[in-house]
Protein backbone atom coordinates (compact mmCIF):
# COMPACT_ATOMS: atom_id res chain seq x y z
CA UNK A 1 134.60 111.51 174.46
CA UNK A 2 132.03 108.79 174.88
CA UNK A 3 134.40 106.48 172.50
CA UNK A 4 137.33 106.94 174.60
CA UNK A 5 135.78 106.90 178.05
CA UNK A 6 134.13 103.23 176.81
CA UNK A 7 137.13 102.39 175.09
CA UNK A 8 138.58 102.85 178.98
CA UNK A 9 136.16 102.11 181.16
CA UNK A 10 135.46 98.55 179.97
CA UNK A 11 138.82 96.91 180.28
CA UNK A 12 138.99 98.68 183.63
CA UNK A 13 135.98 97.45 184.45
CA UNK A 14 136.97 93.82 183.71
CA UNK A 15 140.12 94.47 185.76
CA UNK A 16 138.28 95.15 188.87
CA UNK A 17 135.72 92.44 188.64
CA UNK A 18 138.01 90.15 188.05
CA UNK A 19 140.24 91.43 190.82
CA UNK A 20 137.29 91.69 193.40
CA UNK A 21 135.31 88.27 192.38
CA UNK A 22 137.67 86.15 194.94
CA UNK A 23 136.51 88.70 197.54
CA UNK A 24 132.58 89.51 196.82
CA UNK A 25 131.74 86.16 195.24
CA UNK A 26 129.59 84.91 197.93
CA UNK A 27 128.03 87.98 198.11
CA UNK A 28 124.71 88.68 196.31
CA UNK A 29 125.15 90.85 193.12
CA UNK A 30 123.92 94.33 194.34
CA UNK A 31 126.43 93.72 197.20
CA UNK A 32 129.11 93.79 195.01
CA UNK A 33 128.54 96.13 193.05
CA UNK A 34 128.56 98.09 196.28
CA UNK A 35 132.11 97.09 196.02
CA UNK A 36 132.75 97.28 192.49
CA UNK A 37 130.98 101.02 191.59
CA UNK A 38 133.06 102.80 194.21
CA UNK A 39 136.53 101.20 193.08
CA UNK A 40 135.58 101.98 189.84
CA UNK A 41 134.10 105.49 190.64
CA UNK A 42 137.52 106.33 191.78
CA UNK A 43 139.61 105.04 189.14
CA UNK A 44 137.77 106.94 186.69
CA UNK A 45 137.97 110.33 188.39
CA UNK A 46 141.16 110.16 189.96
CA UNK A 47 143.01 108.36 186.82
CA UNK A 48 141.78 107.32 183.59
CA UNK A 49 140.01 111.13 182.95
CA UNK A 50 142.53 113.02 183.76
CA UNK A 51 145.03 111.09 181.57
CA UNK A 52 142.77 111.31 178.71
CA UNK A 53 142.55 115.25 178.90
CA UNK A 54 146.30 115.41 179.10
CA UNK A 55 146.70 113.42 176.33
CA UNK A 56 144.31 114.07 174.18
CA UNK A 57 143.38 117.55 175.45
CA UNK A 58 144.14 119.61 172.43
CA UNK A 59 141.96 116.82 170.28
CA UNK A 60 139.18 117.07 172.28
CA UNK A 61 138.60 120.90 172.50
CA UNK A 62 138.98 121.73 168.43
């Protein structure tokens, strides 16, 4: 699980900072990650788990 949650979570990741950085840029770095966690929080929960355990469900629980 930890494989495929990093395997996941760090394109994402790159997506979102490089998404938000025209945004947050000026701000200081704990400010965006105020910005960043949440949006990524989210995405994790909501969409990248939930596709993993319907798609590789049946791997993960032998």
């Amino acid at each position: 699980m930890w494989v495929l949650l990093t395997c996941a979570i760090y394109p994402l990741l790159l997506l979102i900072a490089t998404l938000t950085d025209p945004l947050v840029h000026t701000l200081p770095p704990a400010a965006r990650f105020l910005v960043v966690v949440p949006l990524m929080t989210a995405s994790v929960v909501w969409f990248v788990l939930p596709q993993i355990h319907r798609v590789l469900g049946p791997w993960l629980t032998r």
